[in-house]
PDB file of N, CA and C in Angstrom:
ATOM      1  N   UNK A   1    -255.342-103.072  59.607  1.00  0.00           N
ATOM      2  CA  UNK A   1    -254.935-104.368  60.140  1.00  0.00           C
ATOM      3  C   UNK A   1    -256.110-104.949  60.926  1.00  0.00           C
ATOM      4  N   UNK A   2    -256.605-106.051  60.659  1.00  0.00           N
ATOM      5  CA  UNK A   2    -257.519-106.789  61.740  1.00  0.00           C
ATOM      6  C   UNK A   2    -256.874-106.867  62.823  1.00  0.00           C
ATOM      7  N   UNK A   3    -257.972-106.677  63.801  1.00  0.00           N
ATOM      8  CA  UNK A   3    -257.502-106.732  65.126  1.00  0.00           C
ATOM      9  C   UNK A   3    -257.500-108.482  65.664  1.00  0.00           C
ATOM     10  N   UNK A   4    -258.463-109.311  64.830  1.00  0.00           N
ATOM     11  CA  UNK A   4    -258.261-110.969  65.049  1.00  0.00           C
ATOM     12  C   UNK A   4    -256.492-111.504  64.501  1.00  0.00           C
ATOM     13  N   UNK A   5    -256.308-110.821  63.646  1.00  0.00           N
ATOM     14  CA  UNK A   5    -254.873-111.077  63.193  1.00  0.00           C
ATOM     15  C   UNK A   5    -253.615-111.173  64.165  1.00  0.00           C
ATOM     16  N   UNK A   6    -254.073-109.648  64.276  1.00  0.00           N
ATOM     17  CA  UNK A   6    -253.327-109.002  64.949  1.00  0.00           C
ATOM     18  C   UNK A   6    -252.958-109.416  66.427  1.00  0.00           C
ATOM     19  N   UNK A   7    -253.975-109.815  67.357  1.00  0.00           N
ATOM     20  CA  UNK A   7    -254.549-110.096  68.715  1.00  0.00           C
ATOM     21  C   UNK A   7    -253.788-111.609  68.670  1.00  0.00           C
ATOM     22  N   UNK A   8    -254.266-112.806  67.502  1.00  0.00           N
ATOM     23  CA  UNK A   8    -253.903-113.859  67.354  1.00  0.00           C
ATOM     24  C   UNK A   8    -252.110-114.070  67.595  1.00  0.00           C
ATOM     25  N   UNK A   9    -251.331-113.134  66.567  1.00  0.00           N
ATOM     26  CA  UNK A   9    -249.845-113.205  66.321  1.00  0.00           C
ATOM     27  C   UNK A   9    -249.676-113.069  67.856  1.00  0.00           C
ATOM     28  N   UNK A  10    -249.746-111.798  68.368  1.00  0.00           N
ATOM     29  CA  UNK A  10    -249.373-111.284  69.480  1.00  0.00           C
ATOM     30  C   UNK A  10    -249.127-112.752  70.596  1.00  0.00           C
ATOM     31  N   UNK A  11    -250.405-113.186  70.551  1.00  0.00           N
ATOM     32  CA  UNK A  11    -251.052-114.636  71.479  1.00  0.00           C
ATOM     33  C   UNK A  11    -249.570-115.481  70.777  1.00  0.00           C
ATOM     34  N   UNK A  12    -249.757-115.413  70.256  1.00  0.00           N
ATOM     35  CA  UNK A  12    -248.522-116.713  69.404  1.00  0.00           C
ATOM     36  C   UNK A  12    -246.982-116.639  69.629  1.00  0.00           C
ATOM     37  N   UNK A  13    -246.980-115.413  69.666  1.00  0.00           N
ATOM     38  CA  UNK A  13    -245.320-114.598  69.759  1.00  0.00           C
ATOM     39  C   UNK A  13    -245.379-114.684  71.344  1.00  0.00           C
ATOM     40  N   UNK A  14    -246.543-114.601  72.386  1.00  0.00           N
ATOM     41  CA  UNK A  14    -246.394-114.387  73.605  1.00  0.00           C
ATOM     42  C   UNK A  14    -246.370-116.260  74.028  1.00  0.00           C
ATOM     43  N   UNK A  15    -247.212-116.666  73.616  1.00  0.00           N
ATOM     44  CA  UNK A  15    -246.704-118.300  73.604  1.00  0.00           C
ATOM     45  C   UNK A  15    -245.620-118.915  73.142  1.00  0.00           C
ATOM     46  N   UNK A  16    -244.920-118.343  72.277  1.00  0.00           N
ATOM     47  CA  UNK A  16    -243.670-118.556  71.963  1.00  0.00           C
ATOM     48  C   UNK A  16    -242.273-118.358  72.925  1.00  0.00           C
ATOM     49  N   UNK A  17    -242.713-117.015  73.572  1.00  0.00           N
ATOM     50  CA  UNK A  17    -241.332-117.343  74.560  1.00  0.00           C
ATOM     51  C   UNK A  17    -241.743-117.293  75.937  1.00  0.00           C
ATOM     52  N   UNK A  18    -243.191-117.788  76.176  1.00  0.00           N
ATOM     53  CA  UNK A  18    -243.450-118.242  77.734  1.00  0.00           C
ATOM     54  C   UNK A  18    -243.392-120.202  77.866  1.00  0.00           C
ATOM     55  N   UNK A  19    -243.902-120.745  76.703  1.00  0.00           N
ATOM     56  CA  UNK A  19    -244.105-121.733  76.852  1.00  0.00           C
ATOM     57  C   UNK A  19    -245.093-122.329  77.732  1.00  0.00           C
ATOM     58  N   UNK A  20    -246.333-121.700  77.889  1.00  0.00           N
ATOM     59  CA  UNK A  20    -246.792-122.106  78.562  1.00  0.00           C
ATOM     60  C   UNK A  20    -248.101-122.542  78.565  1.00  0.00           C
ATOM     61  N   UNK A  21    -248.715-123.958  78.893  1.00  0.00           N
ATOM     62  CA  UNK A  21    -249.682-124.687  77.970  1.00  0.00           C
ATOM     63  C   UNK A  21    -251.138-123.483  77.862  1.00  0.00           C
ATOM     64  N   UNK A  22    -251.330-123.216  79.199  1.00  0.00           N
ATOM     65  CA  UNK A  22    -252.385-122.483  78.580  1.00  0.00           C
ATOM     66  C   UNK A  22    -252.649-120.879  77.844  1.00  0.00           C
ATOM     67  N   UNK A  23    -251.057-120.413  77.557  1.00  0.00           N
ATOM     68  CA  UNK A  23    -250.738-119.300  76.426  1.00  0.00           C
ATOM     69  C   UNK A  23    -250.755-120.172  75.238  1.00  0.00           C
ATOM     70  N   UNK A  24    -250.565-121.235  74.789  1.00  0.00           N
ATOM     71  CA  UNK A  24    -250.653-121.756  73.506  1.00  0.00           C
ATOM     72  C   UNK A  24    -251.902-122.868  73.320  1.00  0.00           C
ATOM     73  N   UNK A  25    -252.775-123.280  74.367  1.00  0.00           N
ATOM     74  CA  UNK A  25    -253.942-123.697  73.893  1.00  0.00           C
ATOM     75  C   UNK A  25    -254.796-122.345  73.928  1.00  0.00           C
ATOM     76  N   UNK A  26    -255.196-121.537  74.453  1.00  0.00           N
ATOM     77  CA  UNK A  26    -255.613-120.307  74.058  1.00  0.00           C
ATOM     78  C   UNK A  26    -255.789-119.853  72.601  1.00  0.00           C
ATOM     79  N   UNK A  27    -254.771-120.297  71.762  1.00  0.00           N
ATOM     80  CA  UNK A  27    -254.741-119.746  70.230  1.00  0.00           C
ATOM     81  C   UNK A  27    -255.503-121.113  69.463  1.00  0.00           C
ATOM     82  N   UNK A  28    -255.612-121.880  69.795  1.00  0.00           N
ATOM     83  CA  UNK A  28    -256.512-122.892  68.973  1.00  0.00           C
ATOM     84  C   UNK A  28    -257.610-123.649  69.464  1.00  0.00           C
ATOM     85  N   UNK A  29    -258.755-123.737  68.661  1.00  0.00           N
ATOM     86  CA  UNK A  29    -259.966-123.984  68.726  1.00  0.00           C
ATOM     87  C   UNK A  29    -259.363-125.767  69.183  1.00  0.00           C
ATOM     88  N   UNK A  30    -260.725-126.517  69.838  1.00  0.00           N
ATOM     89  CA  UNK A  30    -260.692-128.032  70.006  1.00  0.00           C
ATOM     90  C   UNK A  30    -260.464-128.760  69.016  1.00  0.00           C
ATOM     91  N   UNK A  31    -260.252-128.971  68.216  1.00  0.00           N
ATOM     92  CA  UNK A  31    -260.557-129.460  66.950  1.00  0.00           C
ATOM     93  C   UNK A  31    -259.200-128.847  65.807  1.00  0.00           C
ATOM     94  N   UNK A  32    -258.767-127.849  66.323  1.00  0.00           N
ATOM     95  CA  UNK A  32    -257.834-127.312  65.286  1.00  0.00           C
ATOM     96  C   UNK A  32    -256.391-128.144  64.515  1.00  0.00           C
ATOM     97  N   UNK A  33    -255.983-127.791  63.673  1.00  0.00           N
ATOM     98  CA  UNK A  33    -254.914-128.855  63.002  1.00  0.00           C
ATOM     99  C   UNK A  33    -253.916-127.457  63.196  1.00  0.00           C
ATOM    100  N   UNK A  34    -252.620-128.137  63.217  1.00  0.00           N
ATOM    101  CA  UNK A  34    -251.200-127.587  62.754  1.00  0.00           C
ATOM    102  C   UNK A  34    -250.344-128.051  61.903  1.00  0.00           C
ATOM    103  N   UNK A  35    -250.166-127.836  60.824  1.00  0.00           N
ATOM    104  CA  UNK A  35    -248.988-128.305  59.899  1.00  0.00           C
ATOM    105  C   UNK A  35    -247.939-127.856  59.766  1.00  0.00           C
ATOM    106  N   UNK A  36    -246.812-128.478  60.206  1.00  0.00           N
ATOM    107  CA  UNK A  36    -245.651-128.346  60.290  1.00  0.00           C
ATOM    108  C   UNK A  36    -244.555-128.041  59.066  1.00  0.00           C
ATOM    109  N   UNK A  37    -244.800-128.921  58.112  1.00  0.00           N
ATOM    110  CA  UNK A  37    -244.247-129.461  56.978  1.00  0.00           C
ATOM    111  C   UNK A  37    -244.677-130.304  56.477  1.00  0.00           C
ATOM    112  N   UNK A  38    -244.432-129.918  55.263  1.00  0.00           N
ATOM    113  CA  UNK A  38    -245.104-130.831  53.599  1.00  0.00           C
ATOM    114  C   UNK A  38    -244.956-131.456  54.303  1.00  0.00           C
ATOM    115  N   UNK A  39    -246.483-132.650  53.687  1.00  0.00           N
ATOM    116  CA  UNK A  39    -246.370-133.667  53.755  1.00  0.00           C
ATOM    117  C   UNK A  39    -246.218-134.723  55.331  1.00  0.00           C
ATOM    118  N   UNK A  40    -246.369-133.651  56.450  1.00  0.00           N
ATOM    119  CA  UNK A  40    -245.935-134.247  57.498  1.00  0.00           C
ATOM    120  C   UNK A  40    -247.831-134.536  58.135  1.00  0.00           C
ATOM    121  N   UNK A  41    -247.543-135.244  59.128  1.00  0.00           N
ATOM    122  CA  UNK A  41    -249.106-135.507  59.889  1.00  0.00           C
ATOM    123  C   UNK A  41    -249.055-134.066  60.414  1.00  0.00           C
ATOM    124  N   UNK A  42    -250.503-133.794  60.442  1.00  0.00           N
ATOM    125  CA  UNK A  42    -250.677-132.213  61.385  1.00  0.00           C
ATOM    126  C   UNK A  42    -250.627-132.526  62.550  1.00  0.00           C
ATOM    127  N   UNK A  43    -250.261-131.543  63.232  1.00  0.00           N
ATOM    128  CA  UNK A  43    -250.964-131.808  65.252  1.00  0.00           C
ATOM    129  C   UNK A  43    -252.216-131.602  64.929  1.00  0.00           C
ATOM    130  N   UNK A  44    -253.009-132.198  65.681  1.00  0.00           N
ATOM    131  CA  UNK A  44    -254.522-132.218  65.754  1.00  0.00           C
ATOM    132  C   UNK A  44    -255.247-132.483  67.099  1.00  0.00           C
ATOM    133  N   UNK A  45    -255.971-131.526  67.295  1.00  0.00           N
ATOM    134  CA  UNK A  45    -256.350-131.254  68.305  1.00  0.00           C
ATOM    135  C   UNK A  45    -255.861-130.156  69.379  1.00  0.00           C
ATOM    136  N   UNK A  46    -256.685-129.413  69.960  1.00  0.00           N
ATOM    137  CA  UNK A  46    -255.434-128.425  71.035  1.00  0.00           C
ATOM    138  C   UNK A  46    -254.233-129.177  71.700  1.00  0.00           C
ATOM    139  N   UNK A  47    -255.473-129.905  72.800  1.00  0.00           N
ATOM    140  CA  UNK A  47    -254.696-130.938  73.050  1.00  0.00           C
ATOM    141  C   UNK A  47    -253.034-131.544  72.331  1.00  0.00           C
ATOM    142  N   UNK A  48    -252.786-132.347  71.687  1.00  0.00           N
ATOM    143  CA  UNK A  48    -251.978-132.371  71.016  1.00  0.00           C
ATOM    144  C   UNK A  48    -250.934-131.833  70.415  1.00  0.00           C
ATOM    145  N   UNK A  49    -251.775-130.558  70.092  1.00  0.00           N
ATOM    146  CA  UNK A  49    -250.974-128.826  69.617  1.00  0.00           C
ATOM    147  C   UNK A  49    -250.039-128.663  70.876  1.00  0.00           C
ATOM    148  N   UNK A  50    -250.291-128.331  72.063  1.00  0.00           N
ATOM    149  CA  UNK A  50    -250.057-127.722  73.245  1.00  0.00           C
ATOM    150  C   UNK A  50    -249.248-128.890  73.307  1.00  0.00           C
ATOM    151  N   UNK A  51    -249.147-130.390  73.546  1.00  0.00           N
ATOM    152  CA  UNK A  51    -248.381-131.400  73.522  1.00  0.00           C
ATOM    153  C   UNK A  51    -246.604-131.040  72.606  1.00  0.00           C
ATOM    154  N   UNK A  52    -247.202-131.277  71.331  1.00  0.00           N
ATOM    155  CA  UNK A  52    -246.357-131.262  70.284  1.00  0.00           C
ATOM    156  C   UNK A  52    -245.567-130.085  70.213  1.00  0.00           C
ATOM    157  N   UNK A  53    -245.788-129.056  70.995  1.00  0.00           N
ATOM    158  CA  UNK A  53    -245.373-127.528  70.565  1.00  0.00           C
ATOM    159  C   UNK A  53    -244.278-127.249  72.108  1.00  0.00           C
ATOM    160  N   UNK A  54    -244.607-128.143  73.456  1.00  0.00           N
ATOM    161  CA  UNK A  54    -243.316-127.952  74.429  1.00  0.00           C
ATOM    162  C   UNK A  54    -242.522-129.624  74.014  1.00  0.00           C
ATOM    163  N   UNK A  55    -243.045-130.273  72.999  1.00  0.00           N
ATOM    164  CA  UNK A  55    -241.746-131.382  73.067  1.00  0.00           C
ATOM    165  C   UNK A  55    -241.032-130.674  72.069  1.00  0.00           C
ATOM    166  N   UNK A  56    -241.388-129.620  71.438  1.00  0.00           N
ATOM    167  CA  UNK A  56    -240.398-129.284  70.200  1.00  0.00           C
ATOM    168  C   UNK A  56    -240.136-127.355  70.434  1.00  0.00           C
ATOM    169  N   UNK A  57    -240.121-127.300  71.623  1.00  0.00           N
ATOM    170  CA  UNK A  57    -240.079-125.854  72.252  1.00  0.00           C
ATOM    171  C   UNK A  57    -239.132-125.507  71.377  1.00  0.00           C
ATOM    172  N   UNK A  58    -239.056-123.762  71.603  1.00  0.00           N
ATOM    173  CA  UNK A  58    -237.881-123.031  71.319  1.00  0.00           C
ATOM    174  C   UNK A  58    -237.246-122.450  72.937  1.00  0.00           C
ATOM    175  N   UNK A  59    -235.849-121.858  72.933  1.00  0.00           N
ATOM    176  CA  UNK A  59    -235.549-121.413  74.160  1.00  0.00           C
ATOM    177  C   UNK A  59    -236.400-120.432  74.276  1.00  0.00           C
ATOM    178  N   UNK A  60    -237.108-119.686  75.647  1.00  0.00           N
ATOM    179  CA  UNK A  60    -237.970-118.521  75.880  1.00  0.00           C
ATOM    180  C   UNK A  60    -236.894-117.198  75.850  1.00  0.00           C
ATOM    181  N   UNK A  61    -237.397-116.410  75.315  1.00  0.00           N
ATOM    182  CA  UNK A  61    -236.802-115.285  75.016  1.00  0.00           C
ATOM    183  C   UNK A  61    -235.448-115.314  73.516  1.00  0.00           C
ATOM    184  N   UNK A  62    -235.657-116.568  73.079  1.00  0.00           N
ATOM    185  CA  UNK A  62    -234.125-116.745  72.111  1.00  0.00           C
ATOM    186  C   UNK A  62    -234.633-115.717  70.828  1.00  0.00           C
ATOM    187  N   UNK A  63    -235.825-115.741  70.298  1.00  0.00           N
ATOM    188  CA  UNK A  63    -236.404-115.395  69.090  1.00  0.00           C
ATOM    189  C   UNK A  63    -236.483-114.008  69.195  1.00  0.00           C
ATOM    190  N   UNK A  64    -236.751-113.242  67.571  1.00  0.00           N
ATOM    191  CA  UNK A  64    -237.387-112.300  67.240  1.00  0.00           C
ATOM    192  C   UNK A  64    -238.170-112.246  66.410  1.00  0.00           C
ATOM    193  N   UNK A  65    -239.309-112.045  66.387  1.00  0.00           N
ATOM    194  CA  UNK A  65    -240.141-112.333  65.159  1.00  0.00           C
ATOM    195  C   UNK A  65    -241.175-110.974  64.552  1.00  0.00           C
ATOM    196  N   UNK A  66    -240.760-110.679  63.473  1.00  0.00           N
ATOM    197  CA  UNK A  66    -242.037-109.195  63.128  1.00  0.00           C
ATOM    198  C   UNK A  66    -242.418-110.191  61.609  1.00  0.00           C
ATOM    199  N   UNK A  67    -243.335-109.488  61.399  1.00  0.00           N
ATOM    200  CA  UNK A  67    -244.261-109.752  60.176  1.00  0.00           C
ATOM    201  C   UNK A  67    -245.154-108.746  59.403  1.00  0.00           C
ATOM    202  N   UNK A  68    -245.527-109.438  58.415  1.00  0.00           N
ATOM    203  CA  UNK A  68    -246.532-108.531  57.720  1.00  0.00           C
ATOM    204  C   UNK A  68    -247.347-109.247  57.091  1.00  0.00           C
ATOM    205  N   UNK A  69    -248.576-108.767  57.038  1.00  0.00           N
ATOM    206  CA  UNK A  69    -250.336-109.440  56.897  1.00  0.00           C
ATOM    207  C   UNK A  69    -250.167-109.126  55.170  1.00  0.00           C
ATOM    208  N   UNK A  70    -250.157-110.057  53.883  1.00  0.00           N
ATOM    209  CA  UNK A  70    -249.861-110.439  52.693  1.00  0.00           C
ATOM    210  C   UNK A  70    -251.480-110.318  52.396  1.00  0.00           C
ATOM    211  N   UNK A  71    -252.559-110.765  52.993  1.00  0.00           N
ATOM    212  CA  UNK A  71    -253.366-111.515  52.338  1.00  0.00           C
ATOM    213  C   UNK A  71    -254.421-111.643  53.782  1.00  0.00           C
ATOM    214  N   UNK A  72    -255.924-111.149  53.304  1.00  0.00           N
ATOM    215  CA  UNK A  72    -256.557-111.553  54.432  1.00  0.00           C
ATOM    216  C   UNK A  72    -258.505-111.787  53.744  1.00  0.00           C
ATOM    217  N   UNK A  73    -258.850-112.978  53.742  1.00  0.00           N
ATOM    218  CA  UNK A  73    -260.044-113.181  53.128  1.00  0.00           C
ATOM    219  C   UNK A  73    -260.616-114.407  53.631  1.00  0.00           C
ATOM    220  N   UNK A  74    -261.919-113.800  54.160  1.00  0.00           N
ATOM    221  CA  UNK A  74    -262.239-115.295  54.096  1.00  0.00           C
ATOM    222  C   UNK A  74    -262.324-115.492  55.693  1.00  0.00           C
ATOM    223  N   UNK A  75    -261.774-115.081  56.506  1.00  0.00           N
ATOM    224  CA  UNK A  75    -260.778-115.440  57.783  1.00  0.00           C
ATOM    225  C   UNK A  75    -259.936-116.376  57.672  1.00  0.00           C
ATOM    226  N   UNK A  76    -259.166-116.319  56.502  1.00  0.00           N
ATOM    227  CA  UNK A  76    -257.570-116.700  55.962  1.00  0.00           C
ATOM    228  C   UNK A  76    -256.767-115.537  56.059  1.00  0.00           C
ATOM    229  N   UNK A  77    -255.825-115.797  56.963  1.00  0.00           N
ATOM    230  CA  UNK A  77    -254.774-114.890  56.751  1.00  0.00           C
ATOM    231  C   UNK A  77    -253.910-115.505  56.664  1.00  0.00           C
ATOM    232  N   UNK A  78    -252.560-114.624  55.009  1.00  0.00           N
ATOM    233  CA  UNK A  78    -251.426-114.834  54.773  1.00  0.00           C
ATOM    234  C   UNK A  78    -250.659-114.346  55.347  1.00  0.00           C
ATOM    235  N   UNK A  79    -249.498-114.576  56.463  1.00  0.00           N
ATOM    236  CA  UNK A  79    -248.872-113.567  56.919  1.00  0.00           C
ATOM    237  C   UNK A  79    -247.355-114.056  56.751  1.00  0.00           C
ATOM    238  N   UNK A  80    -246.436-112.839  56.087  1.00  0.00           N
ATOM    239  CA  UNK A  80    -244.881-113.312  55.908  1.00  0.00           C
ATOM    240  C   UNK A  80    -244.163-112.749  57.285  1.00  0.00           C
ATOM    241  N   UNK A  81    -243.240-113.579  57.769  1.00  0.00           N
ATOM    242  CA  UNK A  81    -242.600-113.431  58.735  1.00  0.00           C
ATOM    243  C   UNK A  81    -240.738-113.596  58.711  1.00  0.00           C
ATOM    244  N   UNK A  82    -240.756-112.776  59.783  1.00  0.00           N
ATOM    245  CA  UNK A  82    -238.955-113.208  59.947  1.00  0.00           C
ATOM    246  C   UNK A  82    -238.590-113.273  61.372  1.00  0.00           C
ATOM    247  N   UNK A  83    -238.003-114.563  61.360  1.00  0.00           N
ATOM    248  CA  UNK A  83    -237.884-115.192  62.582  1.00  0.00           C
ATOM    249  C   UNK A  83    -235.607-115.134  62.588  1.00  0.00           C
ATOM    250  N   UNK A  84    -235.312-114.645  64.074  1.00  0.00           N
ATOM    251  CA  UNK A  84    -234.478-114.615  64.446  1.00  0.00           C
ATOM    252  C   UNK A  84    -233.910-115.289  65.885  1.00  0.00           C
ATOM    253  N   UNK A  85    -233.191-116.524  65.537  1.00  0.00           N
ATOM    254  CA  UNK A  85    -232.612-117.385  66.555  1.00  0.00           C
ATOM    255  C   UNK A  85    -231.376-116.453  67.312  1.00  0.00           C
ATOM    256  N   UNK A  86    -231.453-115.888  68.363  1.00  0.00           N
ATOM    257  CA  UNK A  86    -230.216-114.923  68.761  1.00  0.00           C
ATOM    258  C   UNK A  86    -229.430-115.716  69.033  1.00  0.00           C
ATOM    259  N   UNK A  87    -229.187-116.609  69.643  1.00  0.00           N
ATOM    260  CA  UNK A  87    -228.378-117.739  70.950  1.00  0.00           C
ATOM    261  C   UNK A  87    -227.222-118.225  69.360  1.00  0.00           C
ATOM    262  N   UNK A  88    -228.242-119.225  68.724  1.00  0.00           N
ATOM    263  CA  UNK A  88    -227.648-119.519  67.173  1.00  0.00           C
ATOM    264  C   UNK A  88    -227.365-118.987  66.252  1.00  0.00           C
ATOM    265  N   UNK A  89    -227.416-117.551  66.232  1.00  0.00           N
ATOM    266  CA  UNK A  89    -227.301-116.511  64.762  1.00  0.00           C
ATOM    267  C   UNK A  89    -228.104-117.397  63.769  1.00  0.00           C
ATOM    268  N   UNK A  90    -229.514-117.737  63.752  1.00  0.00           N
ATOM    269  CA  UNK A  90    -229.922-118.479  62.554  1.00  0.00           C
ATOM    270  C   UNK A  90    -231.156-117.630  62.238  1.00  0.00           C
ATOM    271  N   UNK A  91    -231.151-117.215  61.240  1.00  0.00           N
ATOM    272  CA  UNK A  91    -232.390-116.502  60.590  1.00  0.00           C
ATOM    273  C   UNK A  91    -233.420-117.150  59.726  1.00  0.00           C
ATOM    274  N   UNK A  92    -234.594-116.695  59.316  1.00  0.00           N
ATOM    275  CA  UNK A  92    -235.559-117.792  58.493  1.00  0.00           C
ATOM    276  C   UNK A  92    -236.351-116.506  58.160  1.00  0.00           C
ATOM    277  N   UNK A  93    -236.965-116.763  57.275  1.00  0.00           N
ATOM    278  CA  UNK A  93    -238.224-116.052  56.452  1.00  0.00           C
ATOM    279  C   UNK A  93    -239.413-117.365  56.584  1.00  0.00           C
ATOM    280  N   UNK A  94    -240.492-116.494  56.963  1.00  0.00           N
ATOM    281  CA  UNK A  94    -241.662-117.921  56.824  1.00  0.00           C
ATOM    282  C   UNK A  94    -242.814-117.228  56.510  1.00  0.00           C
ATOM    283  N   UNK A  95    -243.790-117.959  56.200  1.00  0.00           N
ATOM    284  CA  UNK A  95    -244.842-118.007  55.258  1.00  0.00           C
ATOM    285  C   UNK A  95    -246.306-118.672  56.014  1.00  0.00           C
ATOM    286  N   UNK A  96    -246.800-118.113  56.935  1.00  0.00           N
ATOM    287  CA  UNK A  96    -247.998-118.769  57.597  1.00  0.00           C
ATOM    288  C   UNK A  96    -249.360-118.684  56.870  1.00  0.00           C
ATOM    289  N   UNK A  97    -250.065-119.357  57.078  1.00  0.00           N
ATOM    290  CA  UNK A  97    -251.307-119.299  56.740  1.00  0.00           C
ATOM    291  C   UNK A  97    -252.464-120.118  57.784  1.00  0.00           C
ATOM    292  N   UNK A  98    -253.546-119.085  58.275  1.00  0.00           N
ATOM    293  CA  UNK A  98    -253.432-119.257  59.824  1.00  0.00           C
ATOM    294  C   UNK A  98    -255.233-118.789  59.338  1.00  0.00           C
ATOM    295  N   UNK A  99    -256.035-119.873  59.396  1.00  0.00           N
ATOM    296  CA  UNK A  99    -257.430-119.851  59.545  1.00  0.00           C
ATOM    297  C   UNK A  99    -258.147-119.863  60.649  1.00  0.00           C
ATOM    298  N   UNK A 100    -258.995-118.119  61.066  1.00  0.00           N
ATOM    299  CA  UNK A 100    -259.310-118.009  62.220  1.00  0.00           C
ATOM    300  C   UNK A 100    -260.914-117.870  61.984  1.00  0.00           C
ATOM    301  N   UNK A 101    -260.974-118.509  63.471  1.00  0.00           N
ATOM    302  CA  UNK A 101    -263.249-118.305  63.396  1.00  0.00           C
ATOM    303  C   UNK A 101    -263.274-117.373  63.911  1.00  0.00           C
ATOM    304  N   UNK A 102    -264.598-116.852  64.619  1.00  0.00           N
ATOM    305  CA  UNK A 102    -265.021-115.855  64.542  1.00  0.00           C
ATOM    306  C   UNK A 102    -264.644-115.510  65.825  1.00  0.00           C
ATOM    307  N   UNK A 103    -264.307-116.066  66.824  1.00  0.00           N
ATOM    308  CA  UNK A 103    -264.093-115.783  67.842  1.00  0.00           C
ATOM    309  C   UNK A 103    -261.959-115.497  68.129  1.00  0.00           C
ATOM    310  N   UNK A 104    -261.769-115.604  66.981  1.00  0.00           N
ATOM    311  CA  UNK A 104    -260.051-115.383  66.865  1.00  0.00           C
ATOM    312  C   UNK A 104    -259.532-116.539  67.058  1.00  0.00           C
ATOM    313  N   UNK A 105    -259.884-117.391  67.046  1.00  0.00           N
ATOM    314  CA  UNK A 105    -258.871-118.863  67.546  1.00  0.00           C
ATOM    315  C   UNK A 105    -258.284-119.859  66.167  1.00  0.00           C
ATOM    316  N   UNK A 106    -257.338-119.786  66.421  1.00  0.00           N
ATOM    317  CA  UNK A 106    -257.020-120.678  64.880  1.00  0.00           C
ATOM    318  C   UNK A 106    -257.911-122.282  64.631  1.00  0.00           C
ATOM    319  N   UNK A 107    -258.274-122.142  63.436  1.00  0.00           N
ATOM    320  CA  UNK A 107    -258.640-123.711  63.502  1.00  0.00           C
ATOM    321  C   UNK A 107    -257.566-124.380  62.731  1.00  0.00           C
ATOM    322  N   UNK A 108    -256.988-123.755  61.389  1.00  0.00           N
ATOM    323  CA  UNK A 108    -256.291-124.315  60.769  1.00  0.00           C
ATOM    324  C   UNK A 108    -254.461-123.510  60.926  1.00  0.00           C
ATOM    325  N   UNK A 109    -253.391-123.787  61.083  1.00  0.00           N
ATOM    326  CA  UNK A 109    -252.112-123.278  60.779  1.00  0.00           C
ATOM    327  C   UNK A 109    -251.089-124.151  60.009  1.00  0.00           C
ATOM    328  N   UNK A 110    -250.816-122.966  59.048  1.00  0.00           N
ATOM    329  CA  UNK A 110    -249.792-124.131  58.187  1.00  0.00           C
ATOM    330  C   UNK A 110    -248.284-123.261  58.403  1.00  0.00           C
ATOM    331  N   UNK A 111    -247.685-123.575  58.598  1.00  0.00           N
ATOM    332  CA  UNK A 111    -246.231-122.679  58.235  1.00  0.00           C
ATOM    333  C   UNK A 111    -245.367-123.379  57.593  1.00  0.00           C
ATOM    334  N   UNK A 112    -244.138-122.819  56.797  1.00  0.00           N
ATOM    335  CA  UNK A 112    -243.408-122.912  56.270  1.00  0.00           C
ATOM    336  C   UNK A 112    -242.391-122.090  56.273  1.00  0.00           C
ATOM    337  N   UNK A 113    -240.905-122.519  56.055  1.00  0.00           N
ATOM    338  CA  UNK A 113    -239.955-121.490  56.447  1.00  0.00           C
ATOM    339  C   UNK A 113    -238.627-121.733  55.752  1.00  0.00           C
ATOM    340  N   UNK A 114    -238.233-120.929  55.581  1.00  0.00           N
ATOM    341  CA  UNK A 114    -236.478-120.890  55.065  1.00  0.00           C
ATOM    342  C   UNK A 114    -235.649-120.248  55.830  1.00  0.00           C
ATOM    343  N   UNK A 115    -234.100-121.223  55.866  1.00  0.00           N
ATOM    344  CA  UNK A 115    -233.687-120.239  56.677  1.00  0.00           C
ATOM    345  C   UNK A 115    -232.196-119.995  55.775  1.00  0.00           C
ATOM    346  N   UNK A 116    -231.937-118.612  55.845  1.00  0.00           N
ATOM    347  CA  UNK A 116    -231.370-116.913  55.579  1.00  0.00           C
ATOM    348  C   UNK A 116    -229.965-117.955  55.325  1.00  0.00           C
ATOM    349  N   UNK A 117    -229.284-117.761  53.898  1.00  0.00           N
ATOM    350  CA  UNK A 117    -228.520-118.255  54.163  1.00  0.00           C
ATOM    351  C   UNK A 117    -227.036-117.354  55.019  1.00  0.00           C
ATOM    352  N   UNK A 118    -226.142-117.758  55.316  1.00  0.00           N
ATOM    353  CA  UNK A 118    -224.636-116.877  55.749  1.00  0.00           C
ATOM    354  C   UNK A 118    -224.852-116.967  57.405  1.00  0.00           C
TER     355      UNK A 118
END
């Protein structure tokens, strides 16, 4: 397992249920994009990222999330995930693809997700 992968998720999953701007500008370079969904505008910029990511928070502590590294070249990593809403019983399978420089910071993130039906 890369330890940039690896180090990165961790950063992401720990920004995920602190919410807190500088745990989630930490994971992306100045300049970095986020894509949300087809077809949607990316966040762009940290700035922006860190913006766009507490107007569309999750509750802290609601999630569970493990994964596994699909694909790693390039400093592209594919990584499949499963994300668990406890509060909502809502489950999802997702599909990241998360371009890191050399220093571990994302420049590019795309995700995509389904969620579990029942």
């Amino acid at each position: 397992m890369d330890p940039r992968v690896t180090g990165w998720i961790d950063g992401y999953v720990r920004a995920w249920n602190s919410n807190r701007a500088e745990d989630i500008g930490v994971l992306f370079t100045e300049d970095a994009r986020y894509f949300t969904a087809p077809y949607a505008e990316p966040w762009t910029g940290r700035a922006d990222i860190v913006r766009q990511w507490l107007e569309n928070a999750d509750e802290p502590g609601d999630t569970e999330f493990s994964w596994d590294l699909l694909s790693l070249s390039h400093g592209l990593a594919v990584v499949q995930g499963h994300t668990v809403y406890k509060a909502e019983r809502r489950e999802y399978r997702n599909l990241w693809l998360i371009r890191l420089d050399a220093q571990g910071q994302c420049e590019e993130f795309t995700e995509w997700y389904m969620r579990v039906p029942g």
